[in-house]
C-alpha atoms as a PDB file:
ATOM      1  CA  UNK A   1     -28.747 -10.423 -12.509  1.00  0.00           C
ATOM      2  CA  UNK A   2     -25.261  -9.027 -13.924  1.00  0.00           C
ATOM      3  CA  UNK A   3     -25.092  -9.206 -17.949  1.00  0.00           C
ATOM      4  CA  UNK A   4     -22.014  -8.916 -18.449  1.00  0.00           C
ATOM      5  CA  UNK A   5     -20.292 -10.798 -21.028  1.00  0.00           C
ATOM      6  CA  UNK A   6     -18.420 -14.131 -19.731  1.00  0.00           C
ATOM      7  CA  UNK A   7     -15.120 -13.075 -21.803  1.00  0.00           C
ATOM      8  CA  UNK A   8     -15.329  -9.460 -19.967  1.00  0.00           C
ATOM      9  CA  UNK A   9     -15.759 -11.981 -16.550  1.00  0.00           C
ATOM     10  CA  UNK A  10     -12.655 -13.941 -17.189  1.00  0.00           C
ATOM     11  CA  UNK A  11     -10.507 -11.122 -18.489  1.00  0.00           C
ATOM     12  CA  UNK A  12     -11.321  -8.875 -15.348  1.00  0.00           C
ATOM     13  CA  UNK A  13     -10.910 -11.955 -12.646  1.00  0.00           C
ATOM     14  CA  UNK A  14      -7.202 -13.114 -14.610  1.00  0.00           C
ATOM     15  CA  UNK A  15      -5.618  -9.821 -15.860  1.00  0.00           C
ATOM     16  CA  UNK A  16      -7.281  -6.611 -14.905  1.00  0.00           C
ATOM     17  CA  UNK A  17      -8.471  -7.102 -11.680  1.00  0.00           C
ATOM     18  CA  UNK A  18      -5.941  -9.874 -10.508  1.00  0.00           C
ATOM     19  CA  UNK A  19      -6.436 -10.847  -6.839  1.00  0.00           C
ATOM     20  CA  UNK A  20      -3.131 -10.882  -6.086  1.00  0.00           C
ATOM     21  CA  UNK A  21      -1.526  -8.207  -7.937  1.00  0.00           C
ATOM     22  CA  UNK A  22      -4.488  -5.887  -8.180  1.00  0.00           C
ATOM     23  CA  UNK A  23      -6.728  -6.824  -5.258  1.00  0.00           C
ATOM     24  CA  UNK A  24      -3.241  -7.711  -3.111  1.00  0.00           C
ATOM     25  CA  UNK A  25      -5.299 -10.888  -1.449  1.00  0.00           C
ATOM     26  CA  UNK A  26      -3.895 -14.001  -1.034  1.00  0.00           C
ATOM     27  CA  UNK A  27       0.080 -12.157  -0.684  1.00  0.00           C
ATOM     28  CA  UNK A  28       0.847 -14.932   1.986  1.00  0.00           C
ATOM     29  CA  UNK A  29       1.192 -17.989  -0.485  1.00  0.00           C
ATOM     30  CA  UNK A  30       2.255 -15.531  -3.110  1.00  0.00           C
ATOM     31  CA  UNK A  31       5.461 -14.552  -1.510  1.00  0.00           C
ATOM     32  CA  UNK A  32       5.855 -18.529   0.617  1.00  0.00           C
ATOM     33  CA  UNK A  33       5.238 -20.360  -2.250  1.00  0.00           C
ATOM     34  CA  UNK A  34       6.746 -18.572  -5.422  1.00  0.00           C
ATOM     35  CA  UNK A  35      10.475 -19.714  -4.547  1.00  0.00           C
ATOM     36  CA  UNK A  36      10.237 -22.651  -6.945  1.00  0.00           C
ATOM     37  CA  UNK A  37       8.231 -22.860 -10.249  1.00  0.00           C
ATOM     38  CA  UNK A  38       6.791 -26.404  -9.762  1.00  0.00           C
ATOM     39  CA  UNK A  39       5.618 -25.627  -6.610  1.00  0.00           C
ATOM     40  CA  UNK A  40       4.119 -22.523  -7.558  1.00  0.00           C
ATOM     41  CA  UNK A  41       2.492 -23.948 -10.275  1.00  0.00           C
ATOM     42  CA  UNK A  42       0.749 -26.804  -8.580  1.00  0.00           C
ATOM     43  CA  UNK A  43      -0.211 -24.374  -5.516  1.00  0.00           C
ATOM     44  CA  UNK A  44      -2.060 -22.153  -7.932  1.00  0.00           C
ATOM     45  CA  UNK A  45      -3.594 -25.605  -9.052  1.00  0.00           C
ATOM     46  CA  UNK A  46      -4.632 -26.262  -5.918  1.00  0.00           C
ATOM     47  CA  UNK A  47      -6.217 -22.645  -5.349  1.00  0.00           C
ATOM     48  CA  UNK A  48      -7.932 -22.802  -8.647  1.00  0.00           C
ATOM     49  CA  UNK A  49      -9.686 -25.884  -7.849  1.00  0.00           C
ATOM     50  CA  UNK A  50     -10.665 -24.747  -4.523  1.00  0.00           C
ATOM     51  CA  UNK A  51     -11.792 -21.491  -6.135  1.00  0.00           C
ATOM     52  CA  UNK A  52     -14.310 -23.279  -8.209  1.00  0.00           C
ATOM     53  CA  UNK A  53     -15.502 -25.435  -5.873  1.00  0.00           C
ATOM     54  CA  UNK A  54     -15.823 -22.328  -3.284  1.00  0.00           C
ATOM     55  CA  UNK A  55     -17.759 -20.376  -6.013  1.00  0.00           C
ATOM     56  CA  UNK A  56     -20.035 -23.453  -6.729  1.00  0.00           C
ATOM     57  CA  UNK A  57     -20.815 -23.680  -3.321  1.00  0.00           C
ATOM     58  CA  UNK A  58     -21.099 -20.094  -2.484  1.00  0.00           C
ATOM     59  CA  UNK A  59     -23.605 -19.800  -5.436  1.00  0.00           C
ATOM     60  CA  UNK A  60     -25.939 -22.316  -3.815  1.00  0.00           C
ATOM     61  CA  UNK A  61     -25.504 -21.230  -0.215  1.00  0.00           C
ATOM     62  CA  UNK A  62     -26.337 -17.768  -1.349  1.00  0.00           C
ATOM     63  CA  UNK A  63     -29.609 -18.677  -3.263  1.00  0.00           C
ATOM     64  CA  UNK A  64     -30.540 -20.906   0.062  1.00  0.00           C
ATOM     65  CA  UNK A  65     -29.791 -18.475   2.109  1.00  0.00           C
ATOM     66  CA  UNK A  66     -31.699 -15.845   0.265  1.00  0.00           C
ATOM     67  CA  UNK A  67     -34.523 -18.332  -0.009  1.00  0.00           C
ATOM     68  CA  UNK A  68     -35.094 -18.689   3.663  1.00  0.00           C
ATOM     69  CA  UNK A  69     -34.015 -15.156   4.452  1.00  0.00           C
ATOM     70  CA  UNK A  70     -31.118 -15.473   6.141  1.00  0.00           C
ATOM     71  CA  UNK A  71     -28.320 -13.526   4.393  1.00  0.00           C
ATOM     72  CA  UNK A  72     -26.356 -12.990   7.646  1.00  0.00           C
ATOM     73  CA  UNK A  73     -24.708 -16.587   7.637  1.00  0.00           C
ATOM     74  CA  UNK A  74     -23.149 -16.001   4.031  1.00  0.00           C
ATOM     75  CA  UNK A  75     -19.615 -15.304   5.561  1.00  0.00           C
ATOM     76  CA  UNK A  76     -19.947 -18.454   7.930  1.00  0.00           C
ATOM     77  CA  UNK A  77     -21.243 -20.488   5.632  1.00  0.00           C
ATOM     78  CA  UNK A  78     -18.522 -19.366   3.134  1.00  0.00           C
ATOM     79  CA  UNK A  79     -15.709 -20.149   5.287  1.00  0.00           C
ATOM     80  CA  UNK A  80     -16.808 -23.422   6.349  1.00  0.00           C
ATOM     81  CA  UNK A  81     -17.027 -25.112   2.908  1.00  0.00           C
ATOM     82  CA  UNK A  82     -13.780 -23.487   2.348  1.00  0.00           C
ATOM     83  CA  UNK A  83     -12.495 -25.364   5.173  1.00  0.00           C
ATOM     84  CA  UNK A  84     -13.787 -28.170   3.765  1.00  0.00           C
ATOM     85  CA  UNK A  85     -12.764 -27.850   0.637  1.00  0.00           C
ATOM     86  CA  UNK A  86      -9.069 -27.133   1.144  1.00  0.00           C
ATOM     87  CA  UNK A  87      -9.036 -30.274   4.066  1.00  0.00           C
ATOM     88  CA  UNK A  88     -10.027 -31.926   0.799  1.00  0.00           C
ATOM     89  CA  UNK A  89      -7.586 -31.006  -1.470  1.00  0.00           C
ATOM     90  CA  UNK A  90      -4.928 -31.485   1.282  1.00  0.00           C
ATOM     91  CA  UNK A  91      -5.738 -35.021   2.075  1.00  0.00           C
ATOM     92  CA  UNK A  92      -6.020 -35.740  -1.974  1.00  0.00           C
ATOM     93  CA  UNK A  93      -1.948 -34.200  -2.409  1.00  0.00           C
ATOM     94  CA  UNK A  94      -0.889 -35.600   1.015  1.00  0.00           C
ATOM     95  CA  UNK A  95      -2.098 -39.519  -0.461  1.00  0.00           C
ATOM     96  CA  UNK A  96      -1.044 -38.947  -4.424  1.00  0.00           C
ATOM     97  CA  UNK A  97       2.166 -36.832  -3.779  1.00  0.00           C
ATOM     98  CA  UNK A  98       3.796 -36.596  -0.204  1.00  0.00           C
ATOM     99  CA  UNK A  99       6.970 -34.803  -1.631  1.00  0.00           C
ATOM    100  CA  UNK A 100       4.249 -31.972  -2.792  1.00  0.00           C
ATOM    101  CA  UNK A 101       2.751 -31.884   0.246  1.00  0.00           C
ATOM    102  CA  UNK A 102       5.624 -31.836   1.783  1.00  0.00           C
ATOM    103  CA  UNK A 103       7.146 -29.062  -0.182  1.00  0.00           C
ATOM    104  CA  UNK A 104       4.048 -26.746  -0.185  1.00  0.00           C
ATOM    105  CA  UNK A 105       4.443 -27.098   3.798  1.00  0.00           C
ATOM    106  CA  UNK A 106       2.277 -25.042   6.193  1.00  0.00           C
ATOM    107  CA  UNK A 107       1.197 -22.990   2.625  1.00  0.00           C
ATOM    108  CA  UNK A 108      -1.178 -25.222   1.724  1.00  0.00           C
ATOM    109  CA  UNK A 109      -3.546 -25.613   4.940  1.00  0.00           C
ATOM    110  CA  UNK A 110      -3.077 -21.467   4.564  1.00  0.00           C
ATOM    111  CA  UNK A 111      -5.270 -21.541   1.957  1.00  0.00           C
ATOM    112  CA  UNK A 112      -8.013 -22.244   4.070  1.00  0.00           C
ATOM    113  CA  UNK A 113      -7.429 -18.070   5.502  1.00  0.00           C
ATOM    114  CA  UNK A 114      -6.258 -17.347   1.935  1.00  0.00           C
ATOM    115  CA  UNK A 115      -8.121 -14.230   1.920  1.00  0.00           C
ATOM    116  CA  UNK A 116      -8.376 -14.508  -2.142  1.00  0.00           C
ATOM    117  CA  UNK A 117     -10.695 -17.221  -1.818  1.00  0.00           C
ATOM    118  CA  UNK A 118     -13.211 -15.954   0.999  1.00  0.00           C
ATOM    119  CA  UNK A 119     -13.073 -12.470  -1.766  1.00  0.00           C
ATOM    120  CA  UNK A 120     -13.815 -14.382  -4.652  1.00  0.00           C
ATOM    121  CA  UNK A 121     -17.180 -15.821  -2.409  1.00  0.00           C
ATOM    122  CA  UNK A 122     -18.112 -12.200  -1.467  1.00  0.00           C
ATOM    123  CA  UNK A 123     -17.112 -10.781  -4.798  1.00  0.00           C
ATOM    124  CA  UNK A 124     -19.495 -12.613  -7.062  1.00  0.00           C
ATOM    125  CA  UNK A 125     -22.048 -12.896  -4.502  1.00  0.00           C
ATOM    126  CA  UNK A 126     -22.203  -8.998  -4.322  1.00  0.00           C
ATOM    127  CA  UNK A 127     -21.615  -8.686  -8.384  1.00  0.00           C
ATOM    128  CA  UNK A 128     -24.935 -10.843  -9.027  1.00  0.00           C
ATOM    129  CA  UNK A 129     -23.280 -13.688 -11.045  1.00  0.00           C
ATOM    130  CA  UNK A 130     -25.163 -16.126 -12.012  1.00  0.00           C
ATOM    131  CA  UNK A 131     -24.138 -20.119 -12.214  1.00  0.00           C
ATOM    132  CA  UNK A 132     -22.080 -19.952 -15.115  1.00  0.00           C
ATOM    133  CA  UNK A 133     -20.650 -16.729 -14.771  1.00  0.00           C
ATOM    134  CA  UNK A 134     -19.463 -17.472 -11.205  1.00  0.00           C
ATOM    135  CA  UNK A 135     -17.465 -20.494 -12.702  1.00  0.00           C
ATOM    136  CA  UNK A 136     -15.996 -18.411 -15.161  1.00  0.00           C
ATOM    137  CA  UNK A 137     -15.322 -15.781 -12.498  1.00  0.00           C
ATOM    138  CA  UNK A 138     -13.772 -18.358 -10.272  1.00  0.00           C
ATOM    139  CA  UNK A 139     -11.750 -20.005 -13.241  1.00  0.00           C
ATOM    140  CA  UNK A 140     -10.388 -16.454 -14.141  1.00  0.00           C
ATOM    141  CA  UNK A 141      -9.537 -15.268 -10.602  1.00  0.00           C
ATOM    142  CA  UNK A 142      -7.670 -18.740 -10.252  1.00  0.00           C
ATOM    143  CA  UNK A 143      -6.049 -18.497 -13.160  1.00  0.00           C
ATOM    144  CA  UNK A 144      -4.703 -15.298 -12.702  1.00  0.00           C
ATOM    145  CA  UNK A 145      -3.913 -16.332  -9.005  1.00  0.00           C
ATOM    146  CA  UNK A 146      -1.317 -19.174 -10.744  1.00  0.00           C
ATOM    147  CA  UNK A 147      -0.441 -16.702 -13.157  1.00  0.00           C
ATOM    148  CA  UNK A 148       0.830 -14.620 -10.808  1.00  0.00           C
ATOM    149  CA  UNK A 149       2.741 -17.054  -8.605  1.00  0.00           C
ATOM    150  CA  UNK A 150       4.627 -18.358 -11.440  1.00  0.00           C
ATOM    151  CA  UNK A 151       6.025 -15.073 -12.936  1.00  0.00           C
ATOM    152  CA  UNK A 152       6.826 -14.309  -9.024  1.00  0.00           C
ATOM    153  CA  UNK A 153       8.571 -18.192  -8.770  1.00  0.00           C
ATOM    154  CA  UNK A 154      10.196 -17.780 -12.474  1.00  0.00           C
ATOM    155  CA  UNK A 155      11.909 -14.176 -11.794  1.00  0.00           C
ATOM    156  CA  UNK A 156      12.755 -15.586  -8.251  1.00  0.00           C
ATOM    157  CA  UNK A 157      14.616 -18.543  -9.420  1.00  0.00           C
ATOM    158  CA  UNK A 158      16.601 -16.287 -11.932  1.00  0.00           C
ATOM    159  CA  UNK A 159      17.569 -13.581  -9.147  1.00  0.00           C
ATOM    160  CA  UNK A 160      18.773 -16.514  -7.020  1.00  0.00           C
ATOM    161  CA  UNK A 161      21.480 -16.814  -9.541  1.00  0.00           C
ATOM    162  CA  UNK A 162      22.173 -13.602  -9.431  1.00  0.00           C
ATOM    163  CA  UNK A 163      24.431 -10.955  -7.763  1.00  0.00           C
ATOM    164  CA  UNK A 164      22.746  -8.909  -5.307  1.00  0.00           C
ATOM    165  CA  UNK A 165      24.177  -6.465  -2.490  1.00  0.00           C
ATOM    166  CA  UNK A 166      22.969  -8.443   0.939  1.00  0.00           C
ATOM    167  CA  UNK A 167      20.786  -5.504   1.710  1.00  0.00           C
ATOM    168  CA  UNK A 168      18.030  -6.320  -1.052  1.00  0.00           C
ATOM    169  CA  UNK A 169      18.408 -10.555  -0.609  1.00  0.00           C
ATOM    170  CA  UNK A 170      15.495 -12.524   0.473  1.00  0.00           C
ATOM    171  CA  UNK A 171      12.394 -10.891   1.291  1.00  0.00           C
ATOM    172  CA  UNK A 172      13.362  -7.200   0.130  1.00  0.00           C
ATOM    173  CA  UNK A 173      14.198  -8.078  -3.245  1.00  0.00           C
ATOM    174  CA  UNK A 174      10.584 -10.070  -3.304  1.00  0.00           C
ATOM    175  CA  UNK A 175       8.612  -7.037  -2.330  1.00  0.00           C
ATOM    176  CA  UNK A 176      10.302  -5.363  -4.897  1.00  0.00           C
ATOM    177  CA  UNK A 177       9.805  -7.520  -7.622  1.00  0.00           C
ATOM    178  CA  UNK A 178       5.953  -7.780  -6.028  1.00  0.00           C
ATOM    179  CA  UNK A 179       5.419  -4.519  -6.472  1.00  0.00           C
ATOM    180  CA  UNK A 180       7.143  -3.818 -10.044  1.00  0.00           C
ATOM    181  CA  UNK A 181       4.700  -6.982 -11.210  1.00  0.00           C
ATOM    182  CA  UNK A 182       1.500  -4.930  -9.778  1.00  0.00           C
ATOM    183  CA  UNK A 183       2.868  -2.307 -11.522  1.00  0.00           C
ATOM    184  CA  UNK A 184       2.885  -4.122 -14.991  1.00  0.00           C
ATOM    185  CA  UNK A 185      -0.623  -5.509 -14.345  1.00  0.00           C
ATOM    186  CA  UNK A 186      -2.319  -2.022 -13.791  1.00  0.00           C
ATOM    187  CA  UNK A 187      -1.125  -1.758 -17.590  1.00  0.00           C
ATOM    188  CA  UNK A 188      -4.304  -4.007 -18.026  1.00  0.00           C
ATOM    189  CA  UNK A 189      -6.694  -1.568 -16.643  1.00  0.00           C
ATOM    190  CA  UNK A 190      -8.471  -0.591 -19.860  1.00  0.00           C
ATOM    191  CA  UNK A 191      -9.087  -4.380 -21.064  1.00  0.00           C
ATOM    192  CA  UNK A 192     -12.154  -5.916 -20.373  1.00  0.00           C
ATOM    193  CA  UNK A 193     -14.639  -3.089 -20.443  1.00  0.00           C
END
């Protein structure tokens, strides 16, 4: 059982240990996604909710599958309610908004191998969260996820306006923003505890 305090949780999942910018998992939808700030902000929706459910479920399967002693289907399991999940959540956008589902394309069936999620399943599992702490974990790390893809959509938006040289258009000038926005988040490194 992990004591740690559920503000120390959050903090550390959002900020300090940010699973895109920290962890560098999920850097597919990160860098397909962020071109627009709506869509980046209702993909990170999207991952957040999936996140929770993912950790809800992951708590359970893992306290089954201790139960009956059978911790080697944990990453199966994991995956498959992922899978689940996300075929959810993409059936849910496709019938209330076809112009998001639409614009989130081939990103948003991607979060089923979003590598952020399956982490945040093995992460708490292997930290010893309990119930509410793996909520909190999985609200944080989602968070932060969405956090991250709109400062990447926002600065990309504004660099589309501006000048470059063609050698740093497109994808170079992405990395490079990327990587100075990792940069600023190792600033967080002492928060949290």
């Amino acid at each position: 059982m992990n004591e740690e305090p559920l503000w120390t949780i959050f903090l550390n999942a959002s900020l300090v240990n940010n699973f895109v910018l920290a962890y560098f998992l999920g850097i597919c939808p990160f860098l397909g996604v962020s071109g627009k700030l709506a869509t980046a902000s209702r993909m990170g929706g999207a991952v957040t909710f999936v996140m929770v459910v993912s950790s809800l479920c992951a708590y359970g399967i893992h306290a089954v599958l201790m139960a009956i002693d059978a911790p080697y289907l944990q990453l199966i399991s994991y995956i498959a309610v992922i899978a689940s999940t996300v075929q959810l959540v993409e059936m849910f956008i496709k019938k209330v908004s076809p112009t998001l589902f639409k614009a989130l394309g081939i990103f948003l069936p991607l979060i089923t191998t979003n590598c952020a999620i399956l982490g945040l399943a093995l992460f708490q599992t292997n930290k010893g969260y309990n119930l509410i702490q793996s909520v909190v974990y999985a609200v944080g790390a989602g968070l932060g996820f969405t956090l991250a893809l709109v400062l990447m959509a926002g600065i990309r938006e504004n660099l589309a306006l501006a000048k470059l040289p063609d050698v740093v258009k497109g994808t170079a000038v992405a990395l490079m923003v990327a990587g100075i926005l990792s940069v600023g988040f190792m600033g967080f490194a002492g928060l949290g505890g």
